[in-house]
PDB file of N, CA and C in Angstrom:
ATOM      1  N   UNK A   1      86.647  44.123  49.945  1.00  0.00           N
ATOM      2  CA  UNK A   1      88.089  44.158  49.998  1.00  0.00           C
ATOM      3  C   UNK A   1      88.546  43.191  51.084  1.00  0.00           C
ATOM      4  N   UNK A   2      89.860  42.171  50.782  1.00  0.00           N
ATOM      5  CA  UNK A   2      90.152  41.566  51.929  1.00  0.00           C
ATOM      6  C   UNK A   2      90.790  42.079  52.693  1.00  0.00           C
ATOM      7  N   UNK A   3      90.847  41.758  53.944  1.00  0.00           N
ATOM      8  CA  UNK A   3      92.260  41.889  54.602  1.00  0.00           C
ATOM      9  C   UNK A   3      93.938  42.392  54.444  1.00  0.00           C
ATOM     10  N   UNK A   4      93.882  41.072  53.459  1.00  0.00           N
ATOM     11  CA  UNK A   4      95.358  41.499  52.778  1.00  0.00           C
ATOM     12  C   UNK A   4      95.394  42.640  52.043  1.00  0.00           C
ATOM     13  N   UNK A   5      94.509  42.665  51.250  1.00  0.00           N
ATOM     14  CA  UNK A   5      94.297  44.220  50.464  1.00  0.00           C
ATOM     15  C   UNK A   5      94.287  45.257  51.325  1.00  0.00           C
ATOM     16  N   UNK A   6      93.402  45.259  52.442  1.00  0.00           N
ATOM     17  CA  UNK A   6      93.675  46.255  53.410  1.00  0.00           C
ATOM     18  C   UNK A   6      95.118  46.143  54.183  1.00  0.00           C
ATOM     19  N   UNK A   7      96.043  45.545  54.426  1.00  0.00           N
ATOM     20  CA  UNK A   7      97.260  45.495  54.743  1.00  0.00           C
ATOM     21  C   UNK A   7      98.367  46.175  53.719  1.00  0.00           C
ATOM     22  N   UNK A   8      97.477  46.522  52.551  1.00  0.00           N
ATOM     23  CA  UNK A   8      98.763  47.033  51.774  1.00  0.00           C
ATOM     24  C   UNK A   8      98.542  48.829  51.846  1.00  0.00           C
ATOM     25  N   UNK A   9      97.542  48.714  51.973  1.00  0.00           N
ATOM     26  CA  UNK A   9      97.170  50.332  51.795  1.00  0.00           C
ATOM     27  C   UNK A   9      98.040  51.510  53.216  1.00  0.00           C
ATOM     28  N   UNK A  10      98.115  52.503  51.834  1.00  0.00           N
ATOM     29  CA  UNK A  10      98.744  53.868  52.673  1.00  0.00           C
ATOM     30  C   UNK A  10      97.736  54.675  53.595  1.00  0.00           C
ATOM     31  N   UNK A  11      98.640  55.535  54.605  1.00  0.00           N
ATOM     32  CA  UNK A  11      97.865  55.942  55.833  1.00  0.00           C
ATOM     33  C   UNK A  11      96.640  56.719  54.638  1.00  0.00           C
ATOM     34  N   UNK A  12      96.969  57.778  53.719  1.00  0.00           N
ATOM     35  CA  UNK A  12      95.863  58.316  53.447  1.00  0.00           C
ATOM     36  C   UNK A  12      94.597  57.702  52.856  1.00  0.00           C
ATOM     37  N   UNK A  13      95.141  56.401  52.354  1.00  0.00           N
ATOM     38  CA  UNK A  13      94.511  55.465  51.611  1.00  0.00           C
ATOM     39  C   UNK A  13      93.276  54.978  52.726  1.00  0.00           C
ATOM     40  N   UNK A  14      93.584  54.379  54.145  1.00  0.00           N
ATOM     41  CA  UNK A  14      92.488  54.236  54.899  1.00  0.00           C
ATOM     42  C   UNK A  14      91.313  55.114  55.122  1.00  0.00           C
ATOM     43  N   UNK A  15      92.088  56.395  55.282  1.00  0.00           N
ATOM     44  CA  UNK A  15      90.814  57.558  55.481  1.00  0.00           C
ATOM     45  C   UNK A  15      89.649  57.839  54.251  1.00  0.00           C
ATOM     46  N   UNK A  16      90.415  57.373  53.402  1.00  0.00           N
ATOM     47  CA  UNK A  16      89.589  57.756  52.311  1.00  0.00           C
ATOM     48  C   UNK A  16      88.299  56.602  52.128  1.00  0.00           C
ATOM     49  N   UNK A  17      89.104  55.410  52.724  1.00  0.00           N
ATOM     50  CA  UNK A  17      88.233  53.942  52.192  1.00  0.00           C
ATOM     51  C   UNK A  17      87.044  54.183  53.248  1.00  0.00           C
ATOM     52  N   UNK A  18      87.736  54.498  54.370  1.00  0.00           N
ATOM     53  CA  UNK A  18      87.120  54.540  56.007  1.00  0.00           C
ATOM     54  C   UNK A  18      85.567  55.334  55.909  1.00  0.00           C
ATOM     55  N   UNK A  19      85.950  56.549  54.684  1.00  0.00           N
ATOM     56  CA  UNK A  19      85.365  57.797  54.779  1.00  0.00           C
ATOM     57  C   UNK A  19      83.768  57.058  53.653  1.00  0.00           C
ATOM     58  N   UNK A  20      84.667  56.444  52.800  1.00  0.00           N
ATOM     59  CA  UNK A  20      83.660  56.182  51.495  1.00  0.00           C
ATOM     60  C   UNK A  20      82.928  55.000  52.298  1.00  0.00           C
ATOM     61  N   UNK A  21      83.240  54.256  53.039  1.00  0.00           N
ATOM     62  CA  UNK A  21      82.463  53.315  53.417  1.00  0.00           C
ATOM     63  C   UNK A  21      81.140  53.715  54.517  1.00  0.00           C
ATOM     64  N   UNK A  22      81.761  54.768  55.203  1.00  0.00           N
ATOM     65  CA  UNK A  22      80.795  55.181  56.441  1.00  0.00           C
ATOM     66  C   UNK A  22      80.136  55.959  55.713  1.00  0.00           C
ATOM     67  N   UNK A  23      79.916  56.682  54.587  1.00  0.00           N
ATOM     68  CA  UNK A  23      79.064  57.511  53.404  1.00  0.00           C
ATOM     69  C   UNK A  23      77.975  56.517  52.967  1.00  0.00           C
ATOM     70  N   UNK A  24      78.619  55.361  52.474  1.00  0.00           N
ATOM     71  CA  UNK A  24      77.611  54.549  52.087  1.00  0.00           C
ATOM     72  C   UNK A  24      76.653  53.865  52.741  1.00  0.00           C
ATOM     73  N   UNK A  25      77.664  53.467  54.166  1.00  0.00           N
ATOM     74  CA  UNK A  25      76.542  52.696  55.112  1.00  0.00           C
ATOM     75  C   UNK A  25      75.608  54.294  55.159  1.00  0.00           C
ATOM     76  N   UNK A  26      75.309  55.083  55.389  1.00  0.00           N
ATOM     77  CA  UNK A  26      74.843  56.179  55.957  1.00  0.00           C
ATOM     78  C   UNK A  26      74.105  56.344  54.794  1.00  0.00           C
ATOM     79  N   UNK A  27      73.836  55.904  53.549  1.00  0.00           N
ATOM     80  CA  UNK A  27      72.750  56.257  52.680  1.00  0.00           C
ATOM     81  C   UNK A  27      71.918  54.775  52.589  1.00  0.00           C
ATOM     82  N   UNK A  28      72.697  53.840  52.997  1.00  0.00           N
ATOM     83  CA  UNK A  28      72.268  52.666  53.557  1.00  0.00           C
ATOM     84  C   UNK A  28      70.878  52.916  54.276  1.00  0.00           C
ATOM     85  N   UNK A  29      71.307  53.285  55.195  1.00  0.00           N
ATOM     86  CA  UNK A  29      70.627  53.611  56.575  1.00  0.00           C
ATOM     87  C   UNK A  29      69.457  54.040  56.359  1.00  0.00           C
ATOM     88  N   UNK A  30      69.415  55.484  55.033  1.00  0.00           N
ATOM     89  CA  UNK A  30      68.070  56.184  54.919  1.00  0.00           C
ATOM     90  C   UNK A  30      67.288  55.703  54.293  1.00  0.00           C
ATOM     91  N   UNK A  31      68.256  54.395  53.187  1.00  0.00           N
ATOM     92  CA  UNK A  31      66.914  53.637  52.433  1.00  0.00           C
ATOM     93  C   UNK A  31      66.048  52.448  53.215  1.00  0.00           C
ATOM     94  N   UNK A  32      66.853  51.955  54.225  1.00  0.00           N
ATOM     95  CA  UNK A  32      66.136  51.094  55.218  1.00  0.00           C
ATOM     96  C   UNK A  32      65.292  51.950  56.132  1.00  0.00           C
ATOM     97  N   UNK A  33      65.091  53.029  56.394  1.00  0.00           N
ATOM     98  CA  UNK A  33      64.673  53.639  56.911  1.00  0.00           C
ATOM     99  C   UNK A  33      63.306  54.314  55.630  1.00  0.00           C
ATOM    100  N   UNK A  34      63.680  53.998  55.026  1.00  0.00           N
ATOM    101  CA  UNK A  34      62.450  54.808  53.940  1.00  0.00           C
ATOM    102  C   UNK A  34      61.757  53.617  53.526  1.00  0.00           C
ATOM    103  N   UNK A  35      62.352  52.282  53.752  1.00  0.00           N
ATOM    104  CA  UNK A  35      62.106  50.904  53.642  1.00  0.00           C
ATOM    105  C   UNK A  35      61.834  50.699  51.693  1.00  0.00           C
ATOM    106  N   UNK A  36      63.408  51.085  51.549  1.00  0.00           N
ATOM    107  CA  UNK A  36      63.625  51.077  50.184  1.00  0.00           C
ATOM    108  C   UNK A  36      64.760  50.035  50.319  1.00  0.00           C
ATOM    109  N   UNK A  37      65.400  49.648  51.336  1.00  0.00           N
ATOM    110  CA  UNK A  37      66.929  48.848  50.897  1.00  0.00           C
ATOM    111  C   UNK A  37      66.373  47.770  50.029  1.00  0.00           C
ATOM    112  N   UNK A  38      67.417  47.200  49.416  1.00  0.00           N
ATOM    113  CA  UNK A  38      67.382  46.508  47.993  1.00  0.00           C
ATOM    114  C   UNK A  38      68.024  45.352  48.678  1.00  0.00           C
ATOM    115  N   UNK A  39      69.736  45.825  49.338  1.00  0.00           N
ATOM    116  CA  UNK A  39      70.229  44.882  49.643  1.00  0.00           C
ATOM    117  C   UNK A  39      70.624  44.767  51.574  1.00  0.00           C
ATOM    118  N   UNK A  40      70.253  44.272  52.415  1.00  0.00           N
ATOM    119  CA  UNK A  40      70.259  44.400  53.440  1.00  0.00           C
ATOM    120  C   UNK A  40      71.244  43.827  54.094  1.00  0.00           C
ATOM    121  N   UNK A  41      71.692  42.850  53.108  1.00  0.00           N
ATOM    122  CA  UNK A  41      73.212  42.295  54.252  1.00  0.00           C
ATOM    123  C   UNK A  41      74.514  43.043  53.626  1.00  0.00           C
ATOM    124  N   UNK A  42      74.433  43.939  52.426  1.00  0.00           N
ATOM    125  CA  UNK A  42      75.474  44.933  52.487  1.00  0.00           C
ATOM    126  C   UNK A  42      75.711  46.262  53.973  1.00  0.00           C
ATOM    127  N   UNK A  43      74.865  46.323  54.727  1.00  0.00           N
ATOM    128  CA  UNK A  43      74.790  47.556  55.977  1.00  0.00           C
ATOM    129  C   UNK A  43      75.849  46.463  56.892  1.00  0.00           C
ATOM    130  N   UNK A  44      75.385  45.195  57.155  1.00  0.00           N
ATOM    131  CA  UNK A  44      76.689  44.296  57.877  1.00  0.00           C
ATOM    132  C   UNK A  44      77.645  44.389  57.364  1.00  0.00           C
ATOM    133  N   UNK A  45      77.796  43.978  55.894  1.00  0.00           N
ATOM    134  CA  UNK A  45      78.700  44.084  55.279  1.00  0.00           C
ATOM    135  C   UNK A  45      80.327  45.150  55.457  1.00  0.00           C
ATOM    136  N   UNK A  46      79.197  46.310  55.119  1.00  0.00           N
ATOM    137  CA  UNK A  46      80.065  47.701  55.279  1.00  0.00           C
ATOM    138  C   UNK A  46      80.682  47.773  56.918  1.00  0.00           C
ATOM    139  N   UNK A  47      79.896  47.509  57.539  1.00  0.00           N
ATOM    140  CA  UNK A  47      80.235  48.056  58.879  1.00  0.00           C
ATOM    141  C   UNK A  47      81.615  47.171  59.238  1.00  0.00           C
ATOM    142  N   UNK A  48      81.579  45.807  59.633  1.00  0.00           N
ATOM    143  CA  UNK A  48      82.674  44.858  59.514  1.00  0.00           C
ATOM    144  C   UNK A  48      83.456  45.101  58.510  1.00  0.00           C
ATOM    145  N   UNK A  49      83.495  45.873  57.456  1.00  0.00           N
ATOM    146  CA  UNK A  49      84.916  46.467  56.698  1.00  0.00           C
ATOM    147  C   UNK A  49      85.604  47.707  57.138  1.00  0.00           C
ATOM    148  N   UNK A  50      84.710  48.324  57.804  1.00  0.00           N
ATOM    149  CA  UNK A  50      84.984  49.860  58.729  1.00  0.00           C
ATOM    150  C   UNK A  50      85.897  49.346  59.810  1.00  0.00           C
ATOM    151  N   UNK A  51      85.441  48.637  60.614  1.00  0.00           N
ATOM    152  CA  UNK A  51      85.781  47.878  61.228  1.00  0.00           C
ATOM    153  C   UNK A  51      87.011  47.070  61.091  1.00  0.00           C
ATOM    154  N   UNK A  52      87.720  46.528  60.243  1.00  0.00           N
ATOM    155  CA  UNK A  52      88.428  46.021  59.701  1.00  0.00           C
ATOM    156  C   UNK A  52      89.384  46.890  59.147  1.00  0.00           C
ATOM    157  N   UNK A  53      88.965  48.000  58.680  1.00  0.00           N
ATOM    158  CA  UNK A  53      90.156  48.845  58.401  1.00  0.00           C
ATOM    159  C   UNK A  53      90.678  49.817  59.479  1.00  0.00           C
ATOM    160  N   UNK A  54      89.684  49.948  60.236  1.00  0.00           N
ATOM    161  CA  UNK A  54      90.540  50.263  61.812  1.00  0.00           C
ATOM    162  C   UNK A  54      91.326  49.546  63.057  1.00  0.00           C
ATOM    163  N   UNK A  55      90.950  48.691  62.265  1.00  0.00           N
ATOM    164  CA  UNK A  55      91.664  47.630  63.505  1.00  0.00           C
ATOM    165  C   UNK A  55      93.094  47.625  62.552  1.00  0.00           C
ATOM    166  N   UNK A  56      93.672  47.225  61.451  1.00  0.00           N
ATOM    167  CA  UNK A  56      94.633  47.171  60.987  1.00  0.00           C
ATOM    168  C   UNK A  56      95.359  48.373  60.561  1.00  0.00           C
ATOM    169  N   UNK A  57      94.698  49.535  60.561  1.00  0.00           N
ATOM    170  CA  UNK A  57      95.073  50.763  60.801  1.00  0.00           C
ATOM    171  C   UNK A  57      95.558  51.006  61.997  1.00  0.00           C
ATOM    172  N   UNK A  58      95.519  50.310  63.029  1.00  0.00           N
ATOM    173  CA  UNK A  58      95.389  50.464  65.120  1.00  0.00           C
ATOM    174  C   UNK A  58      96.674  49.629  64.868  1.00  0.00           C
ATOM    175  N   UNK A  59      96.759  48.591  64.628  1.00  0.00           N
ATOM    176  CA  UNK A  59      97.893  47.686  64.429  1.00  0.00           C
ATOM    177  C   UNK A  59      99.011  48.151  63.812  1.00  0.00           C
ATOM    178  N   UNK A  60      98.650  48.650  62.395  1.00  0.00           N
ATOM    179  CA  UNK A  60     100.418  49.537  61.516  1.00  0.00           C
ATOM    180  C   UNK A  60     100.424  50.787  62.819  1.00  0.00           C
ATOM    181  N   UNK A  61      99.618  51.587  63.079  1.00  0.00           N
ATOM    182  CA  UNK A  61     100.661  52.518  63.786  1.00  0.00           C
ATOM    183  C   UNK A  61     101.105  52.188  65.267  1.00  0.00           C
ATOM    184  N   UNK A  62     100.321  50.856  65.726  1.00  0.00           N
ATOM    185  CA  UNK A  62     101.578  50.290  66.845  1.00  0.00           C
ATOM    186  C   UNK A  62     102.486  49.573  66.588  1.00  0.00           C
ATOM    187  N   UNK A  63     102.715  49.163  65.566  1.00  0.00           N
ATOM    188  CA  UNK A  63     104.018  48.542  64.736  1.00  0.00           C
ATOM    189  C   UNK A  63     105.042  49.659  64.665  1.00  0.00           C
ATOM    190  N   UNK A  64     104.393  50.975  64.134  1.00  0.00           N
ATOM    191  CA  UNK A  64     105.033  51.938  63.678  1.00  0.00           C
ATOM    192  C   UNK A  64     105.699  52.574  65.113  1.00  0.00           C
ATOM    193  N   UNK A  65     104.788  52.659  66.179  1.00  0.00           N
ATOM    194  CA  UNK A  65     105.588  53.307  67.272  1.00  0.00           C
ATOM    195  C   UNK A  65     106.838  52.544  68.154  1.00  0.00           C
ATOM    196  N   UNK A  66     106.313  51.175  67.573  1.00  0.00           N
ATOM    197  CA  UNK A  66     106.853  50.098  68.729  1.00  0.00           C
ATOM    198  C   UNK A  66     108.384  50.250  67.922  1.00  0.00           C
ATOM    199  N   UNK A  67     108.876  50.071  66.162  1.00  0.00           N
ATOM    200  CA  UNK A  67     110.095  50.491  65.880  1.00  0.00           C
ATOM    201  C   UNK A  67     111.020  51.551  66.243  1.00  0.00           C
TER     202      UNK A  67
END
């Protein structure tokens, strides 16, 4: 998902993305750990989108307080 896509989304909309992404890195985790991962630059991947949707999540609600 880009950026902009993440700029359009509703407050509940982050938690949910936030939630499904840190699920996945986290089954991520057990197949690199079982030394099953398939794909290894999706665990970067995910994390820098977690990442990304909290930072612009941090940003709308200081937009939101600063109005």
């Amino acid at each position: 998902m880009k950026p902009s896509e993440m700029r359009n989304l509703g407050a509940a909309d982050f938690a949910r993305e936030i939630d499904a992404r840190k699920k996945e890195l986290m089954e991520l985790r057990f197949q690199g750990a079982m030394g099953q991962l398939a794909q290894p630059h999706r665990v970067k991947q995910l994390k820098r989108e977690v990442a990304q949707l909290n930072t612009i999540r941090g940003e709308q609600q200081r937009a939101g307080e600063q109005k």
